[in-house]
N, C-alpha and C. Protein backbone atom coordinates (compact mmCIF):
# COMPACT_ATOMS: atom_id res chain seq x y z
N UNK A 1 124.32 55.60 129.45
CA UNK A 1 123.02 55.77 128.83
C UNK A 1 122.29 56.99 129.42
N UNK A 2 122.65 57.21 130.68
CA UNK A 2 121.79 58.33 131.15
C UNK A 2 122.46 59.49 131.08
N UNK A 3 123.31 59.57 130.83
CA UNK A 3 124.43 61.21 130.21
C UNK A 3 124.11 60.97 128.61
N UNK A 4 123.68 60.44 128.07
CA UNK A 4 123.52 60.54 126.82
C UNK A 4 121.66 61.23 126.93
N UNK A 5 120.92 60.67 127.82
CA UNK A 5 119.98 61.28 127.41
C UNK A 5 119.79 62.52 127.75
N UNK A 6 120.84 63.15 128.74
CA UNK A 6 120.97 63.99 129.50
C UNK A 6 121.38 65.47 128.45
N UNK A 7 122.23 64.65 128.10
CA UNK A 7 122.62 65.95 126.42
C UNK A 7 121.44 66.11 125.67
N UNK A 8 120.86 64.80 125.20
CA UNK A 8 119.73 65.08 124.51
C UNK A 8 118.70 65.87 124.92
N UNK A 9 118.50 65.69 126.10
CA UNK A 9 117.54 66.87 126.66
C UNK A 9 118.22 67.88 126.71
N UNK A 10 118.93 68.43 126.66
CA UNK A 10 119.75 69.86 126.53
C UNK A 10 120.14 70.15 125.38
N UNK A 11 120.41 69.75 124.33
CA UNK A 11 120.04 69.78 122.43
C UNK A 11 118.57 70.03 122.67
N UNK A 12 117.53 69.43 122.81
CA UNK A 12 116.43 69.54 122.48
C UNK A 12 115.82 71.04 123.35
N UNK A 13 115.73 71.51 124.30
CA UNK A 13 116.33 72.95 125.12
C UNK A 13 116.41 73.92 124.71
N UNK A 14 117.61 73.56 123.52
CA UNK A 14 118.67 74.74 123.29
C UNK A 14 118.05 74.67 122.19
N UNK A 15 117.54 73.75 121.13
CA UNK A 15 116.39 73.90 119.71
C UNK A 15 115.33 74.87 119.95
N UNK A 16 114.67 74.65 120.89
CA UNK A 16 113.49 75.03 121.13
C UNK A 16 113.50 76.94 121.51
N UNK A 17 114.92 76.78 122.63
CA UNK A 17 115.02 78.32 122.65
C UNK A 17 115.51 79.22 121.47
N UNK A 18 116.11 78.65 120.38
CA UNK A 18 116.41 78.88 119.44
C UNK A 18 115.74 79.59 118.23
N UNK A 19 114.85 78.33 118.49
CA UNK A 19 113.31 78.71 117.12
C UNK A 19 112.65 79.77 117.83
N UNK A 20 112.34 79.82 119.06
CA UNK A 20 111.59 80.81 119.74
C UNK A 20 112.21 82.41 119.58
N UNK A 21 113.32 82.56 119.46
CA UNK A 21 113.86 83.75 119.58
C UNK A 21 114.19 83.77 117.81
N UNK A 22 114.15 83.19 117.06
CA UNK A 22 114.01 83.05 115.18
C UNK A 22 112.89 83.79 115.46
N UNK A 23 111.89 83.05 115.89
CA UNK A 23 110.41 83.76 116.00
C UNK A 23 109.59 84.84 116.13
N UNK A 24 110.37 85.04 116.99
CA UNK A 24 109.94 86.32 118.01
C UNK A 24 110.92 87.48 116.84
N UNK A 25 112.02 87.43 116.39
CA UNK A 25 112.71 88.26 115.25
C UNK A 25 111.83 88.58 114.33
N UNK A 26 111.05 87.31 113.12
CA UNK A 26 110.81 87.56 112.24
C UNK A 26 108.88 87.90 112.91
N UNK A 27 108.41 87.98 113.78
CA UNK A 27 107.54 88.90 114.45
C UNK A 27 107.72 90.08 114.24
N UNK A 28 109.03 90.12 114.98
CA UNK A 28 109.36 92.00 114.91
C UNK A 28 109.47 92.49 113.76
N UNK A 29 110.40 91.76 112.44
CA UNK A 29 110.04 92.22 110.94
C UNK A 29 108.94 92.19 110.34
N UNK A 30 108.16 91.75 110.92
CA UNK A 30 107.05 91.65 110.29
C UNK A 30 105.92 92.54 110.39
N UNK A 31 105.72 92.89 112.23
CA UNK A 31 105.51 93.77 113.01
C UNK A 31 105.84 95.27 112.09
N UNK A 32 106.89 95.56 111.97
CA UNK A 32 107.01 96.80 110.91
C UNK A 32 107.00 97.11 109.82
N UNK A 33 106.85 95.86 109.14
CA UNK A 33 106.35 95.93 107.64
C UNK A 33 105.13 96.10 107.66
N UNK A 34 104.14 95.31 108.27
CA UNK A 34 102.47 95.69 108.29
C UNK A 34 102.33 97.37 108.83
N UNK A 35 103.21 97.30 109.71
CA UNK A 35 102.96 99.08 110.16
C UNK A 35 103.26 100.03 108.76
N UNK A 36 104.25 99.99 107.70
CA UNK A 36 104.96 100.38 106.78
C UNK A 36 103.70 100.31 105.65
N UNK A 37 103.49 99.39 105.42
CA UNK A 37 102.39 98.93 104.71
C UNK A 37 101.14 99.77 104.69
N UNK A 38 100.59 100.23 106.23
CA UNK A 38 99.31 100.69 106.65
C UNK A 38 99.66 101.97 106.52
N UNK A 39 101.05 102.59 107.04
CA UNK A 39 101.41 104.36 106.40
C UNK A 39 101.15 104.19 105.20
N UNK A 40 101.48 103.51 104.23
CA UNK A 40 101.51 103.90 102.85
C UNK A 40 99.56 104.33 102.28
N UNK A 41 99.05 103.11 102.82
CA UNK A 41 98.28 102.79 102.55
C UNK A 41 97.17 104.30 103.30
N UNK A 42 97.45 104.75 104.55
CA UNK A 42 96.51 105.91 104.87
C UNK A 42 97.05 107.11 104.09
N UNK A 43 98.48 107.07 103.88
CA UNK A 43 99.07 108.33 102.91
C UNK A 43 97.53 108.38 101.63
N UNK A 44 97.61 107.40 101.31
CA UNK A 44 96.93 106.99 99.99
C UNK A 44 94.84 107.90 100.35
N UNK A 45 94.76 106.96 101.08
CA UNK A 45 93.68 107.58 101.58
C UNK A 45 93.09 108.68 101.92
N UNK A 46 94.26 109.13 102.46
CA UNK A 46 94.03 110.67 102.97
C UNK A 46 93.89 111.52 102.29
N UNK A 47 94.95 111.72 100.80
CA UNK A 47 95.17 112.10 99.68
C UNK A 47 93.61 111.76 99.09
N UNK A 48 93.29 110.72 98.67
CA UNK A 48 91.57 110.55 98.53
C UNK A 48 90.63 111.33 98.75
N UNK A 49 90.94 111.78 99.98
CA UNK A 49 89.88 112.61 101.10
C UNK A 49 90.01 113.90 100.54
N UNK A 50 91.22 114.30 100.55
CA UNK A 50 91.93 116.01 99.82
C UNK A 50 91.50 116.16 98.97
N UNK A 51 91.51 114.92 97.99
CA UNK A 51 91.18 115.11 96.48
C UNK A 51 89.63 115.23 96.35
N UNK A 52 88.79 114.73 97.45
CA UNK A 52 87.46 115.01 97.16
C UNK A 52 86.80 116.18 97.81
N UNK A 53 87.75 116.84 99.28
CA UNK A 53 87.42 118.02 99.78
C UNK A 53 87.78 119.12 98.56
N UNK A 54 88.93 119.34 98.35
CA UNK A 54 89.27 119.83 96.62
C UNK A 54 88.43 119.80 95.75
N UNK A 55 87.72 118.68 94.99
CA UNK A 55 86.49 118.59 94.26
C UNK A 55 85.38 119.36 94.59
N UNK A 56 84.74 119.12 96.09
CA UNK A 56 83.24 119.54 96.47
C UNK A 56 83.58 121.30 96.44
N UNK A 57 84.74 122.15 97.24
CA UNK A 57 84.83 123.06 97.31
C UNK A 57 84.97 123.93 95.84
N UNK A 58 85.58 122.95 94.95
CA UNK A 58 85.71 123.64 93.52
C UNK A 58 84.81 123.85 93.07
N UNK A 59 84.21 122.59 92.64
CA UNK A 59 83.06 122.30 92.01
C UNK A 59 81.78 122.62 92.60
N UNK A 60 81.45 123.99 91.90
CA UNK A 60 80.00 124.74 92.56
C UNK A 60 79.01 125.08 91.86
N UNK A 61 77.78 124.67 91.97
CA UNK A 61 76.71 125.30 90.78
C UNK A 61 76.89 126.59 90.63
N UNK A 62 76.10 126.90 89.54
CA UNK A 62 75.66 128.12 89.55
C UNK A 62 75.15 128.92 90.11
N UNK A 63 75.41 130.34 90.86
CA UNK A 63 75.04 130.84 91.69
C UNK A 63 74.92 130.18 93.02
N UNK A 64 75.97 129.50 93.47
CA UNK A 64 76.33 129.09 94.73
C UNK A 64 77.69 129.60 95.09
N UNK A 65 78.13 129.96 96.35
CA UNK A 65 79.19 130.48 96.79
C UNK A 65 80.17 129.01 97.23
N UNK A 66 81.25 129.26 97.40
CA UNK A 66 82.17 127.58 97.27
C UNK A 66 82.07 127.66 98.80
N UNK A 67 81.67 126.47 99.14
CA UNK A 67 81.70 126.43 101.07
C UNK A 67 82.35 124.72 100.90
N UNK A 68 82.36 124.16 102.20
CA UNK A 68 83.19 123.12 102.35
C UNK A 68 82.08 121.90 102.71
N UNK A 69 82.22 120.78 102.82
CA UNK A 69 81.23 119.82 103.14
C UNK A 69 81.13 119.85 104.34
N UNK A 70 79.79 119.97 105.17
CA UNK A 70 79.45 119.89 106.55
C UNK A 70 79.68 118.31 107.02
N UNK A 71 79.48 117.09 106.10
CA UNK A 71 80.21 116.23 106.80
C UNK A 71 80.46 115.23 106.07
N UNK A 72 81.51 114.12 106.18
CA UNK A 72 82.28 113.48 105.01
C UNK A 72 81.14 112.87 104.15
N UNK A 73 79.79 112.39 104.69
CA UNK A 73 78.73 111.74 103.56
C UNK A 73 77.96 112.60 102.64
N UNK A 74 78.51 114.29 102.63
CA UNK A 74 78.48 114.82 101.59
C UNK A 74 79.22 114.53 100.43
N UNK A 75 80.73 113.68 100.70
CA UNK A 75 81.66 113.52 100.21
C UNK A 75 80.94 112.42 98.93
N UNK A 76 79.96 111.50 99.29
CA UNK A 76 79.08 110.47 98.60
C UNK A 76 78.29 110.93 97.99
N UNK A 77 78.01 112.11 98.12
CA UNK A 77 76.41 112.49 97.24
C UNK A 77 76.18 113.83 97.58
N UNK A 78 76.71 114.59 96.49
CA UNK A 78 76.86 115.79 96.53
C UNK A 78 75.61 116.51 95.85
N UNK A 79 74.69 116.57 97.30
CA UNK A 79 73.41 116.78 97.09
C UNK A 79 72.84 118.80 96.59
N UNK A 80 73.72 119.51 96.40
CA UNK A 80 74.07 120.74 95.86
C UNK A 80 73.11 121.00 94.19
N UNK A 81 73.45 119.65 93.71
CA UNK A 81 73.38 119.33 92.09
C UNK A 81 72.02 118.39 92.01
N UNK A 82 71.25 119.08 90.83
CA UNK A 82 70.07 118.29 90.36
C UNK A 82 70.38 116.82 90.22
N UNK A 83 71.59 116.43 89.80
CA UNK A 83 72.19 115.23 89.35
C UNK A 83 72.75 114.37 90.21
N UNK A 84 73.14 113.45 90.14
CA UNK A 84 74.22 112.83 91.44
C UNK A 84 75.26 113.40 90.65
N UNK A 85 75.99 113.61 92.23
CA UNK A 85 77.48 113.95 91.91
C UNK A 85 78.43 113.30 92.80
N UNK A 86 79.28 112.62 92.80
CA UNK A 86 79.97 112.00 93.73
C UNK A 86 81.31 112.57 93.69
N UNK A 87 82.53 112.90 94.95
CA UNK A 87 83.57 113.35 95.12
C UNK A 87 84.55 112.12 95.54
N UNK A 88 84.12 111.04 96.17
CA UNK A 88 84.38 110.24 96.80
C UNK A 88 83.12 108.79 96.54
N UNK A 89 83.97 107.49 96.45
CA UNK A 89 83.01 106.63 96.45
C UNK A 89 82.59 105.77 97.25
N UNK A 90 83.54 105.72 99.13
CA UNK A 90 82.79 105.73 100.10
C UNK A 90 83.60 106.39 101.15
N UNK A 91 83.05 106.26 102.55
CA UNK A 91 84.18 106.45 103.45
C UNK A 91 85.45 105.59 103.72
N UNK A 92 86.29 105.78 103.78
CA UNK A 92 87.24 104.81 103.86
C UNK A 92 87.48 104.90 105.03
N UNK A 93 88.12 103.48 105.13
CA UNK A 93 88.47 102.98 106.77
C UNK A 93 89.91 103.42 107.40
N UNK A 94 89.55 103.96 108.19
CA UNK A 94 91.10 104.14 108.66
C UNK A 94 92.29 103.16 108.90
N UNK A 95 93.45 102.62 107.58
CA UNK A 95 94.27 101.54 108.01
C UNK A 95 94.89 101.76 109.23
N UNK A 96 95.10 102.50 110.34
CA UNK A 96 95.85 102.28 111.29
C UNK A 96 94.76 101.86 112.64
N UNK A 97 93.60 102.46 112.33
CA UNK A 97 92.62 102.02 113.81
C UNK A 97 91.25 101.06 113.05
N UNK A 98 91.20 100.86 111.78
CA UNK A 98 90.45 99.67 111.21
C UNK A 98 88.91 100.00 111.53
N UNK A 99 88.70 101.56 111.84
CA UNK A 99 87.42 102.17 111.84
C UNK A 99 87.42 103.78 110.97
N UNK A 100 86.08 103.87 110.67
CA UNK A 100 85.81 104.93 109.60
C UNK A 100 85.87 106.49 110.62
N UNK A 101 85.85 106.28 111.89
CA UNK A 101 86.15 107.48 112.70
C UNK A 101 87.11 108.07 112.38
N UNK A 102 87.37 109.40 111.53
CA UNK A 102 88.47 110.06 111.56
C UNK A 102 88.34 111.26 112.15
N UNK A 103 89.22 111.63 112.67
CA UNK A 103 89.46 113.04 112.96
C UNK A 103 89.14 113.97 111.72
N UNK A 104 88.69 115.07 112.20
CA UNK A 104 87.75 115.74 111.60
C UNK A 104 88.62 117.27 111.86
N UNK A 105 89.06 117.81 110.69
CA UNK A 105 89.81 119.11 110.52
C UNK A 105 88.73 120.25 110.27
N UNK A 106 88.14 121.02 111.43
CA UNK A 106 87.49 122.31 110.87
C UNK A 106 87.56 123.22 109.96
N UNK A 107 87.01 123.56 109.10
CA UNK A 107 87.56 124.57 108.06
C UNK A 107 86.92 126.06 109.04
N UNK A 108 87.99 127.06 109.02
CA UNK A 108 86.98 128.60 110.17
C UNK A 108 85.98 128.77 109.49
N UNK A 109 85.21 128.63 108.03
CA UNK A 109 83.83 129.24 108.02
C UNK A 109 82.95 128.16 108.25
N UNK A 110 83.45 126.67 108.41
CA UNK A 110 82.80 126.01 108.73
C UNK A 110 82.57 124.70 107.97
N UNK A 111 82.50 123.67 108.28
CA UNK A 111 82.43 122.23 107.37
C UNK A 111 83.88 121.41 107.67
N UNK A 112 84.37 121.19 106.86
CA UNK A 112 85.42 119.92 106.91
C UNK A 112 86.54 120.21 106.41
N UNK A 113 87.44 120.82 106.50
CA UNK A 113 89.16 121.57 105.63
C UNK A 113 89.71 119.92 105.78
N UNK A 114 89.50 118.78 106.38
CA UNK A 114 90.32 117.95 106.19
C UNK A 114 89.88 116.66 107.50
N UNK A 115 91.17 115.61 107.07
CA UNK A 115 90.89 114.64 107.95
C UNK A 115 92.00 114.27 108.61
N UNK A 116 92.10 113.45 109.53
CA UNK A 116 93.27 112.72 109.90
C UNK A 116 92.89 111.18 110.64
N UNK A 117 94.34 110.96 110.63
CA UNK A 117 93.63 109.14 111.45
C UNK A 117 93.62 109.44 113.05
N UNK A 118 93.05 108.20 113.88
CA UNK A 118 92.66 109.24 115.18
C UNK A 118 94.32 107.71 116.10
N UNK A 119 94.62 107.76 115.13
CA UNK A 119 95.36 106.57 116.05
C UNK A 119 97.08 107.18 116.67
N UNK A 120 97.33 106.86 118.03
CA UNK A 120 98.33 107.51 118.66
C UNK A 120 99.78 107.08 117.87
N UNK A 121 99.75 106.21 117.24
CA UNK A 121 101.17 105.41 116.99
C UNK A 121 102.22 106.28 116.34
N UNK A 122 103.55 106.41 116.70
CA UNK A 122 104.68 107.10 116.07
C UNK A 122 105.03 106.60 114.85
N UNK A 123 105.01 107.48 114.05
CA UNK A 123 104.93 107.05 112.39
C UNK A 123 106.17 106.50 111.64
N UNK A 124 106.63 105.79 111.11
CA UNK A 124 107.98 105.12 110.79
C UNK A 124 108.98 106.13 110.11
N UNK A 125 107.39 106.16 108.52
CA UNK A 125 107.84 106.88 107.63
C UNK A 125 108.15 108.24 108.32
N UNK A 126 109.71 108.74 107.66
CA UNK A 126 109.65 110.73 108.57
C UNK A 126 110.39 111.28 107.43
N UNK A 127 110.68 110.64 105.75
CA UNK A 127 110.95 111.57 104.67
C UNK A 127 110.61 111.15 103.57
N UNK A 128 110.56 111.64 102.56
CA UNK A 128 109.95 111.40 100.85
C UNK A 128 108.82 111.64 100.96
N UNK A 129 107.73 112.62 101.68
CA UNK A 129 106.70 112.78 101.23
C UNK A 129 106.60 113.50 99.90
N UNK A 130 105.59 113.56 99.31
CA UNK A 130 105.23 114.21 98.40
C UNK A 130 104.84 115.53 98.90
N UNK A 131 104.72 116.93 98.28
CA UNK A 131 105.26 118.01 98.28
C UNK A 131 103.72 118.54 98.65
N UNK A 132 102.88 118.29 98.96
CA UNK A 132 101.75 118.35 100.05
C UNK A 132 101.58 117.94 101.25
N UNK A 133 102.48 116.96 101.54
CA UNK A 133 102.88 116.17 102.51
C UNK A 133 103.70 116.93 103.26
N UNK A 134 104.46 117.77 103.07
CA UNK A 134 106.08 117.68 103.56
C UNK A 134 105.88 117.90 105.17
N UNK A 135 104.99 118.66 105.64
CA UNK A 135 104.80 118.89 106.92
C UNK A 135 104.71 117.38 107.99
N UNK A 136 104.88 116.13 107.28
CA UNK A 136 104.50 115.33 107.62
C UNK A 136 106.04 114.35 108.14
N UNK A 137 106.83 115.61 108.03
CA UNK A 137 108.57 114.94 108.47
C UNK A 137 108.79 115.24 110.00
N UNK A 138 108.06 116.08 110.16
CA UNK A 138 108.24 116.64 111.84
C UNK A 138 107.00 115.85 112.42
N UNK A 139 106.12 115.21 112.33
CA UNK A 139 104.93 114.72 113.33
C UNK A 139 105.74 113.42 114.10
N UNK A 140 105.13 113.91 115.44
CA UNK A 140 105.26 112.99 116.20
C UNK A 140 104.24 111.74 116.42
N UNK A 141 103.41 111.86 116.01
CA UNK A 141 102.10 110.53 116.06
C UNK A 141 101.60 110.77 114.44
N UNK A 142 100.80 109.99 114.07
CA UNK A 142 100.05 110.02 112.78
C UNK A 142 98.75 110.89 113.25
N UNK A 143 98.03 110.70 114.11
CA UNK A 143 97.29 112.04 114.27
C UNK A 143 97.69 113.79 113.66
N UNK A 144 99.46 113.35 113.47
CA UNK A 144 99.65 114.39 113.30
C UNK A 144 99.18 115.24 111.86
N UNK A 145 99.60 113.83 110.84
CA UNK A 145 99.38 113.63 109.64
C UNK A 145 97.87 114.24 108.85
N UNK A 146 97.87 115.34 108.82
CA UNK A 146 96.32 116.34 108.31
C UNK A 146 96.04 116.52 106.77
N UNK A 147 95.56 115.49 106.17
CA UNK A 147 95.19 115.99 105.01
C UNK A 147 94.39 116.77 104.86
N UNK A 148 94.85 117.86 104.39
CA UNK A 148 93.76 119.15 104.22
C UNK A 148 94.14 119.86 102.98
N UNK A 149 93.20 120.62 102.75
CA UNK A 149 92.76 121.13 101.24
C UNK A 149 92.86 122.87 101.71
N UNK A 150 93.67 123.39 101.29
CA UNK A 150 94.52 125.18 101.63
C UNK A 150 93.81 125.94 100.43
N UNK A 151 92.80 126.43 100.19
CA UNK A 151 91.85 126.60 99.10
C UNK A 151 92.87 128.10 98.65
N UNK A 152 93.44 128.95 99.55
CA UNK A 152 93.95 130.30 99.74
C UNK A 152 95.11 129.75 99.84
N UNK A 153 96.49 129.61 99.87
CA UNK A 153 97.72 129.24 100.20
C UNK A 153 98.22 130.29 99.60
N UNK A 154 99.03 130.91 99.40
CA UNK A 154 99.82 132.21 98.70
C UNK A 154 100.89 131.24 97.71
N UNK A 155 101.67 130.84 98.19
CA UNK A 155 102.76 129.77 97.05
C UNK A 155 102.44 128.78 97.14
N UNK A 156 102.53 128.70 95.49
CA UNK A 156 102.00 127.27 94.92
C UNK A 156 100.45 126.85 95.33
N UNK A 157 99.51 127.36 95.13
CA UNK A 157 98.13 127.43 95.44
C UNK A 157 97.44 126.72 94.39
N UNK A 158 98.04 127.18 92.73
CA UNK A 158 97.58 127.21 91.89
C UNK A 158 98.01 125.71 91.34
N UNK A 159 99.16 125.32 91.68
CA UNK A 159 99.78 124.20 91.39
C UNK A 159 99.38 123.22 92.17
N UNK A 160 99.24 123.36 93.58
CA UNK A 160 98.50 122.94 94.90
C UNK A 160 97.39 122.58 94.51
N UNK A 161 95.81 123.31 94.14
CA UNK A 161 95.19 122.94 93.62
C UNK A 161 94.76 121.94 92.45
N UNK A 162 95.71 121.94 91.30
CA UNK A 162 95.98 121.16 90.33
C UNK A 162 96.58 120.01 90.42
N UNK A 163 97.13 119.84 91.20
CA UNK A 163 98.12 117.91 91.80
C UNK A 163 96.89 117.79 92.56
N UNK A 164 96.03 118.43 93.39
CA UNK A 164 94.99 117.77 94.12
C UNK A 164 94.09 117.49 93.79
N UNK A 165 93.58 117.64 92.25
CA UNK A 165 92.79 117.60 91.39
C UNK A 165 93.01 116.46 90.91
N UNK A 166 94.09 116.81 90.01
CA UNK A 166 94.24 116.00 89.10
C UNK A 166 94.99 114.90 88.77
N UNK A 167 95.86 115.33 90.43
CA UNK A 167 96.85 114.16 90.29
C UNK A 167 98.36 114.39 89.39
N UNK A 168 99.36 113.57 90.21
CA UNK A 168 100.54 113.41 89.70
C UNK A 168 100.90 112.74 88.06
N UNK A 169 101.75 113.48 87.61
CA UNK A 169 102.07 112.38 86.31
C UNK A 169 100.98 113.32 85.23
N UNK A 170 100.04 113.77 85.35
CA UNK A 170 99.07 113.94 84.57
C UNK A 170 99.57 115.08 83.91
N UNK A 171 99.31 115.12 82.03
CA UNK A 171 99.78 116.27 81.80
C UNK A 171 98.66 117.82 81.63
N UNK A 172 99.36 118.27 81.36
CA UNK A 172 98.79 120.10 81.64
C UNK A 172 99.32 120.48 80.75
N UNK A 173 98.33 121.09 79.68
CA UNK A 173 98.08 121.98 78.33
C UNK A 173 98.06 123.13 78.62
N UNK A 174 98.89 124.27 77.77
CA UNK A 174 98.09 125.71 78.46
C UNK A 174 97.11 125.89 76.80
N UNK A 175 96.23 126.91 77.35
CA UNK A 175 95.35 127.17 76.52
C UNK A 175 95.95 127.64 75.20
N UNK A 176 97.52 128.38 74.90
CA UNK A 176 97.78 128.78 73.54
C UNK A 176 98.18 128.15 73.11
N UNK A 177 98.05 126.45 73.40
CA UNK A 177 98.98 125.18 72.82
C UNK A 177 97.78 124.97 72.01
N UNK A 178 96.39 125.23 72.05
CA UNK A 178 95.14 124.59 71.81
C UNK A 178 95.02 125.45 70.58
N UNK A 179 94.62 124.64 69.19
CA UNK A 179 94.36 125.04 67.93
C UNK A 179 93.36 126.21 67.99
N UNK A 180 93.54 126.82 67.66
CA UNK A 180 92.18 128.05 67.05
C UNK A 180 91.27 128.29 66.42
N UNK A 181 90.08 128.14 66.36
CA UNK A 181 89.10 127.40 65.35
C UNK A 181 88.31 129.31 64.88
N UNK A 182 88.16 129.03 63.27
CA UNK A 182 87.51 130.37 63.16
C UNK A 182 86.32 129.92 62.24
N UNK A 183 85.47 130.03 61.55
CA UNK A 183 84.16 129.75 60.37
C UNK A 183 84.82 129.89 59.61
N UNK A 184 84.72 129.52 58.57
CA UNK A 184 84.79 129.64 57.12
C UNK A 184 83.57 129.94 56.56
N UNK A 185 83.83 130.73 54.88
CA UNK A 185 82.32 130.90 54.32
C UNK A 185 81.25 129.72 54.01
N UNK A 186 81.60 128.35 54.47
CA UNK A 186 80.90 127.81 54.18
C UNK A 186 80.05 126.97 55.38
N UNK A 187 80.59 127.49 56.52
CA UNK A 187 80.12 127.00 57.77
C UNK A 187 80.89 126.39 58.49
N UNK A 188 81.91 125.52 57.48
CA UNK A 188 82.68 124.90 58.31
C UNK A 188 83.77 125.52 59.19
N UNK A 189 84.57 125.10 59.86
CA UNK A 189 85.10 125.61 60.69
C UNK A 189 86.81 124.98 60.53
N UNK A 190 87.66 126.36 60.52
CA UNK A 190 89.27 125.17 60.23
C UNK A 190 90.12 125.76 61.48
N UNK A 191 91.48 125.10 61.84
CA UNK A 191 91.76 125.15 62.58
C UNK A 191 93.02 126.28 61.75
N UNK A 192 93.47 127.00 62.81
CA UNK A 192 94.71 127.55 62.40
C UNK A 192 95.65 127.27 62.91
């Protein structure tokens, strides 16, 4: 009777170390999926940020020279314009440090060329960025990771500008695809 309970306590032992190290595994998968998850998710963001530094710098009244936002809550209320104008509809939180502190990319004449996350962690993702991204295969931390807006770039500037605008997938008309409208004698107007 007492070698029988003796196994049983050593089955019950060997269960326990068992589930614990199951555990501690699907931790670790899990552990890098939430990390996987939160790259995707600041990729996303950051791109956000580009797309609204892109906006404010484009988009300039009349008789204003294009300068950059002095600081991201210009990004909310693009106080330039009689009107509200918004580039962005708030600050977003940084998914990797779960605060709105980002690193802050100088533009040289001054204001904001961009952002980054301020968090040290080595980044999983290191290929398939998208073709604004690509610099983002060699970083060693996600700090490294700079979304920024290249207003001057020499190649692909023009195209550069336009995916940061407007986004992927979206199509692009050139202007001699667009009907031609002339008067007619009667006012109306036909297309040719």
């Amino acid at each position: 009777m007492r070698a029988q309970r003796g196994f049983t306590y050593l089955g019950l032992l060997l269960a326990v170390a068992l589930t614990g190290a199951g555990l501690a595994a699907a931790g670790s998968v899990w552990s890098v999926h939430a990390q996987r998850e939160r790259e995707a998710e600041l990729l996303y963001v950051g791109d956000q940020f580009r797309r609204a530094i892109t906006a404010y710098y484009n988009d300039v009244p009349v008789g204003q020279r294009h300068r950059f936002p002095d600081k991201l809550e210009d990004l909310l209320l693009d106080k330039r314009w009689p009107t509200t104008n918004r580039h962005l509809r708030r600050v977003y939180v940084d998914p990797m440090t779960g605060s709105t502190d980002w690193g802050i990319v100088p533009a040289p004449s001054g204001g904001i060329l961009g952002v980054y996350s301020r968090s040290g962690a080595v980044p999983l993702k290191r290929q398939g960025f998208g073709r604004l991204d690509t610099a983002f295969e060699d970083a060693a931390t996600l700090q490294d990771w700079r979304f920024v807006y290249r207003p001057f770039e020499e190649d692909g500037a023009a195209e550069a500008t336009q995916a940061a605008t407007t986004g992927p997938g979206l199509p692009t008309v050139p202007l001699s695809a667009l009907p031609q409208f002339r008067a007619s004698p009667g006012g109306a107007s036909n297309a040719r």
